[in-house]
N, C-alpha and C. Protein backbone atom coordinates (compact mmCIF):
# COMPACT_ATOMS: atom_id res chain seq x y z
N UNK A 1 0.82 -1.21 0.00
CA UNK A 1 0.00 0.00 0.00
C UNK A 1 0.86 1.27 0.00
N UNK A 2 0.39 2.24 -0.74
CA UNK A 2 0.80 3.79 -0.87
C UNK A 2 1.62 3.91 0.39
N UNK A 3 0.79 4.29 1.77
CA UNK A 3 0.76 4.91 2.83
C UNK A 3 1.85 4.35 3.88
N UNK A 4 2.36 2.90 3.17
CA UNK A 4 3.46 1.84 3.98
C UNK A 4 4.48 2.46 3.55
N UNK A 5 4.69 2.34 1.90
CA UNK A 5 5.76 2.95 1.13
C UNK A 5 6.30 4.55 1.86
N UNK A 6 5.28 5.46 2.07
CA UNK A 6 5.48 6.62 2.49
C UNK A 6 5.65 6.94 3.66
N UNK A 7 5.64 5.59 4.75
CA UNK A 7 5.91 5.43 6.10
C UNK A 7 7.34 5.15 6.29
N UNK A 8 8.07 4.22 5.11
CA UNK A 8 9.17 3.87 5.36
C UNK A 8 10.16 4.62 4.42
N UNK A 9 9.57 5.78 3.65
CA UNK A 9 10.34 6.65 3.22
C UNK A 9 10.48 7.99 4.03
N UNK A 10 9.80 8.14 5.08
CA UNK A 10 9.92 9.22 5.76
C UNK A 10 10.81 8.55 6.72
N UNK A 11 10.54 7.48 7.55
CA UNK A 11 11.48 6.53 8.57
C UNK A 11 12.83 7.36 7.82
N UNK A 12 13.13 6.42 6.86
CA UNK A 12 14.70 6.74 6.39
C UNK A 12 15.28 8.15 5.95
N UNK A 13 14.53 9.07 5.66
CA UNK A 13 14.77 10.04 5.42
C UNK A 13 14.84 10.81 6.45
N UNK A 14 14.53 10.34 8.04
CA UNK A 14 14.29 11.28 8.90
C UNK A 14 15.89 10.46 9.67
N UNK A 15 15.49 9.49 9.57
CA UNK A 15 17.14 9.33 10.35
C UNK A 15 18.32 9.49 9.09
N UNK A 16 18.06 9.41 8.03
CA UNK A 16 19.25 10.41 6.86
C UNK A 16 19.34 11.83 7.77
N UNK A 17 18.17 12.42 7.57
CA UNK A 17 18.84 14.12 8.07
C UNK A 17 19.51 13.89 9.47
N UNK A 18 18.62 12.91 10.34
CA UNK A 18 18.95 13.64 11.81
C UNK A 18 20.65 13.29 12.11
N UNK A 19 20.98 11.63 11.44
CA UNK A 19 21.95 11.44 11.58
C UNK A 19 22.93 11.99 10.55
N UNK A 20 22.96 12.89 10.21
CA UNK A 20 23.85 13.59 9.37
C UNK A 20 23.89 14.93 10.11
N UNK A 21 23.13 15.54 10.52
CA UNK A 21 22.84 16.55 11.67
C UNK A 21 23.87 16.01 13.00
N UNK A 22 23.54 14.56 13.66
CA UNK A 22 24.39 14.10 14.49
C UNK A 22 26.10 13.97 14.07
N UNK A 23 26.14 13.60 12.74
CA UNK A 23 27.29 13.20 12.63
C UNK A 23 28.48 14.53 12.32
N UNK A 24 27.55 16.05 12.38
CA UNK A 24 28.25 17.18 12.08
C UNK A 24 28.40 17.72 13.58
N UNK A 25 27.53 17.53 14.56
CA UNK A 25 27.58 17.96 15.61
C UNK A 25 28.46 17.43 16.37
N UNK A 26 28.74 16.28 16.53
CA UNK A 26 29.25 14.85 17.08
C UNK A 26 30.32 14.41 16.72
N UNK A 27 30.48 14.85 15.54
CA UNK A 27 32.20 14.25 14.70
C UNK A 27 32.04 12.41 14.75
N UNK A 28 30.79 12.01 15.39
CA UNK A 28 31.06 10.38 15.18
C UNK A 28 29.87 9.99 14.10
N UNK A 29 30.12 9.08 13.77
CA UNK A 29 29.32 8.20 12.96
C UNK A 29 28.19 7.20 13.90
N UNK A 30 27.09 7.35 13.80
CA UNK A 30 26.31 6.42 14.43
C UNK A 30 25.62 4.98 13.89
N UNK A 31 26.11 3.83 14.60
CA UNK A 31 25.41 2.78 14.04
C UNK A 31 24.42 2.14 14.14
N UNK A 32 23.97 1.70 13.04
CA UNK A 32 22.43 0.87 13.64
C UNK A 32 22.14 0.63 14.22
N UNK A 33 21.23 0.42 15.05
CA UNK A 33 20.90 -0.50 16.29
C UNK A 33 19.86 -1.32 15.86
N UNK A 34 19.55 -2.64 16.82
CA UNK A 34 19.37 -3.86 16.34
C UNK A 34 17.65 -3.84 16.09
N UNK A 35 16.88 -2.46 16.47
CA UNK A 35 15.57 -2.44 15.89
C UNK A 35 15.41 -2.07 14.34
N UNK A 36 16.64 -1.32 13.80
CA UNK A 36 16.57 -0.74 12.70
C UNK A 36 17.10 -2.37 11.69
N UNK A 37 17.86 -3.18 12.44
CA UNK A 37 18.27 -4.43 11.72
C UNK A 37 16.66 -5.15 11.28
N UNK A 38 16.16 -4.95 12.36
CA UNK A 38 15.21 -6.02 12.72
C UNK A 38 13.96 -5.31 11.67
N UNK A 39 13.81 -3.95 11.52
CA UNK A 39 13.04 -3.46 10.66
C UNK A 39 13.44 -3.87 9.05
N UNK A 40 14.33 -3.89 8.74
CA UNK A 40 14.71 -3.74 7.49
C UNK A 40 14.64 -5.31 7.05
N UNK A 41 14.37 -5.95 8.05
CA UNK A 41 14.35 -8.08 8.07
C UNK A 41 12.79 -8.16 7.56
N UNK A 42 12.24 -7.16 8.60
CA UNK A 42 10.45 -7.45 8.01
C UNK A 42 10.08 -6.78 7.06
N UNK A 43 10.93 -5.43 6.66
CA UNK A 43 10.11 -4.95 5.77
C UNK A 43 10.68 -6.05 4.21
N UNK A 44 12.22 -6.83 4.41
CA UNK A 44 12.34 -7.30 2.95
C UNK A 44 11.12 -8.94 2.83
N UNK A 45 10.66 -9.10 4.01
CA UNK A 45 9.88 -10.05 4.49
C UNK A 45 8.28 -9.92 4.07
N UNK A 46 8.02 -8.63 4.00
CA UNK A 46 6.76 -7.98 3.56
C UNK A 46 6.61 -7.85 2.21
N UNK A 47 7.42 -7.26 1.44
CA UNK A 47 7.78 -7.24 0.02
C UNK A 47 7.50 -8.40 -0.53
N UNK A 48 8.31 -9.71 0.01
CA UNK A 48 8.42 -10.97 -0.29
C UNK A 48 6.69 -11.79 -0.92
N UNK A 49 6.28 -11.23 0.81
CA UNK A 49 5.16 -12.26 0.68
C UNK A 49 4.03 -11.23 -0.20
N UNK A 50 4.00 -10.09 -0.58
CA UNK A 50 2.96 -9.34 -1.04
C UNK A 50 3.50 -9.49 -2.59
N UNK A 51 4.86 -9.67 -3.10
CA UNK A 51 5.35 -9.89 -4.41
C UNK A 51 4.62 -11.90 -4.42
N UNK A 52 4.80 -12.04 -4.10
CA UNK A 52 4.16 -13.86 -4.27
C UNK A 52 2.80 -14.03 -3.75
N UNK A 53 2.26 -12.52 -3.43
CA UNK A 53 0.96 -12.77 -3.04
C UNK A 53 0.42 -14.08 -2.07
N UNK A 54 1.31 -13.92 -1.31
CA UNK A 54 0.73 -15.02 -0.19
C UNK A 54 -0.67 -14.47 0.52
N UNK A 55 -1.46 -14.41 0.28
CA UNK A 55 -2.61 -13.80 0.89
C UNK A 55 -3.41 -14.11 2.25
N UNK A 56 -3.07 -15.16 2.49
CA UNK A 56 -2.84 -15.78 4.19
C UNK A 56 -2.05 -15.11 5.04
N UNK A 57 -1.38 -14.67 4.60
CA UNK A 57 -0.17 -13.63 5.65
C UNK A 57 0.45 -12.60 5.38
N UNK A 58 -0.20 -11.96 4.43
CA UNK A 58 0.40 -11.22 3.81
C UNK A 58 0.11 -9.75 4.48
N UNK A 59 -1.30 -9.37 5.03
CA UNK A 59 -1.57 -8.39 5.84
C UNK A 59 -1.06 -8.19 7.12
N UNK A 60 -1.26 -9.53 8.07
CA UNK A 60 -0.28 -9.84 9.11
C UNK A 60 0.99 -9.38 9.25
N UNK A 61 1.26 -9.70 8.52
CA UNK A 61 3.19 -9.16 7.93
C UNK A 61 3.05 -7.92 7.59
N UNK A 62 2.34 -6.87 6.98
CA UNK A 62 2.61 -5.90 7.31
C UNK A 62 2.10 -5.15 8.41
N UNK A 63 1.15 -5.81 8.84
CA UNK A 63 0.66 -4.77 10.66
C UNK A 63 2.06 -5.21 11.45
N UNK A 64 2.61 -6.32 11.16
CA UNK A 64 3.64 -6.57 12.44
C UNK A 64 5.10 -5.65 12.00
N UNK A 65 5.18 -5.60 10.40
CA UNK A 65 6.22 -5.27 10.52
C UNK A 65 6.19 -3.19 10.49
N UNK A 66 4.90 -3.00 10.87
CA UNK A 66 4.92 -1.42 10.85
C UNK A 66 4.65 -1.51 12.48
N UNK A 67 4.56 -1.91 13.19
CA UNK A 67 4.71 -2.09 14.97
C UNK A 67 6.07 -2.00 14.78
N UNK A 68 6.67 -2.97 13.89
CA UNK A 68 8.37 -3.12 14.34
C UNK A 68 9.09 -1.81 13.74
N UNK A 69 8.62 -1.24 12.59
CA UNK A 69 9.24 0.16 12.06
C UNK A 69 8.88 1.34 12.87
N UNK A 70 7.58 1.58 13.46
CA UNK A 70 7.27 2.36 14.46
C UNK A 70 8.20 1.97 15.84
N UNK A 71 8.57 1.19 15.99
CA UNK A 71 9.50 0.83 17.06
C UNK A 71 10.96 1.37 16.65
N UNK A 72 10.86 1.14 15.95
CA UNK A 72 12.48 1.74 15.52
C UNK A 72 12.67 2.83 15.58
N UNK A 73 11.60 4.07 14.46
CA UNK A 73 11.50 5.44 14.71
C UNK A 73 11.68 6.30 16.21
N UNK A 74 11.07 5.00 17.09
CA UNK A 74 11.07 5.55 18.49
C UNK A 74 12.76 5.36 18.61
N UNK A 75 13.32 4.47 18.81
CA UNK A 75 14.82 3.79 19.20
C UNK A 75 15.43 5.02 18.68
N UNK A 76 15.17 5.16 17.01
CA UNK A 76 16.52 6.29 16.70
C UNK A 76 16.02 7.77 17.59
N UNK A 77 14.99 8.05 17.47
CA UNK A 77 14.85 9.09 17.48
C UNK A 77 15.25 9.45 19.15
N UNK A 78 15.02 8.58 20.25
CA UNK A 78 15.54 8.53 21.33
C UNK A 78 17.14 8.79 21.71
N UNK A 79 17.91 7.76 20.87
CA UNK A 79 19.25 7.72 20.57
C UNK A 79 19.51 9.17 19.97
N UNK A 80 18.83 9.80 18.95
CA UNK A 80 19.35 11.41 19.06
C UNK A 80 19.08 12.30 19.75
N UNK A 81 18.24 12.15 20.20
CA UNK A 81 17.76 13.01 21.44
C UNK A 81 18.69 13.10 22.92
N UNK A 82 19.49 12.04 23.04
CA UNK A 82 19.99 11.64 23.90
C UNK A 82 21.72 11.59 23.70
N UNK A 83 22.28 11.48 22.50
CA UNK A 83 23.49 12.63 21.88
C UNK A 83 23.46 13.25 21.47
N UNK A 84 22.55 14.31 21.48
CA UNK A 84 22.41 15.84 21.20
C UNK A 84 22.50 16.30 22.14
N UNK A 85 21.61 15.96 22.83
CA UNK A 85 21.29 16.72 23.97
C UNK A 85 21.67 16.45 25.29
N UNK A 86 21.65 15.55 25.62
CA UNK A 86 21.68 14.82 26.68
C UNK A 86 23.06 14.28 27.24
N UNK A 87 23.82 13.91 26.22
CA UNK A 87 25.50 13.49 26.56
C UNK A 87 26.46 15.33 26.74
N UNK A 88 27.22 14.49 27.85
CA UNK A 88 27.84 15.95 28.03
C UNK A 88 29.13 16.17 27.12
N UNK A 89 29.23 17.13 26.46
CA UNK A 89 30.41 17.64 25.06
C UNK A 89 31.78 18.06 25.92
């Protein structure tokens, strides 16, 4: 659906700016963490089964894997909030 596509293009585009924002402020490079692994597992998992039209699980798989991308958004966005602001320079 439209509205998935445009969920997980804002996801990435928002940790593109913020962590590029971090990585000018910060001088470090920040790495994934294991919700953003775990997002990018369901979303190639979602693709999968909606390209082969598995239609038994195919909705399932994406309510679970937008819980798990909404989970992530939270993780990064915490993690910058928290070396921006929060770690002492």
């Amino acid at each position: 659906p439209l509205w998935y596509l445009v969920l997980l293009i804002v996801r990435d585009l928002a940790i593109l700016l913020l962590g590029t924002l971090l990585i000018s402020r910060t001088k470090s490079i920040p790495e994934s963490n294991w919700t953003g692994k775990v997002t990018v597992t369901a979303v190639a998992v979602v693709f999968i089964v909606f390209t082969l039209s598995i239609d038994v699980i195919k909705w399932l798989f994406l309510y679970i894997s937008v819980a798990i991308l909404l989970a992530s958004m939270v993780s990064y966005m915490q993690r910058f909030v928290r070396e921006m602001f929060l770690q002492k320079k």
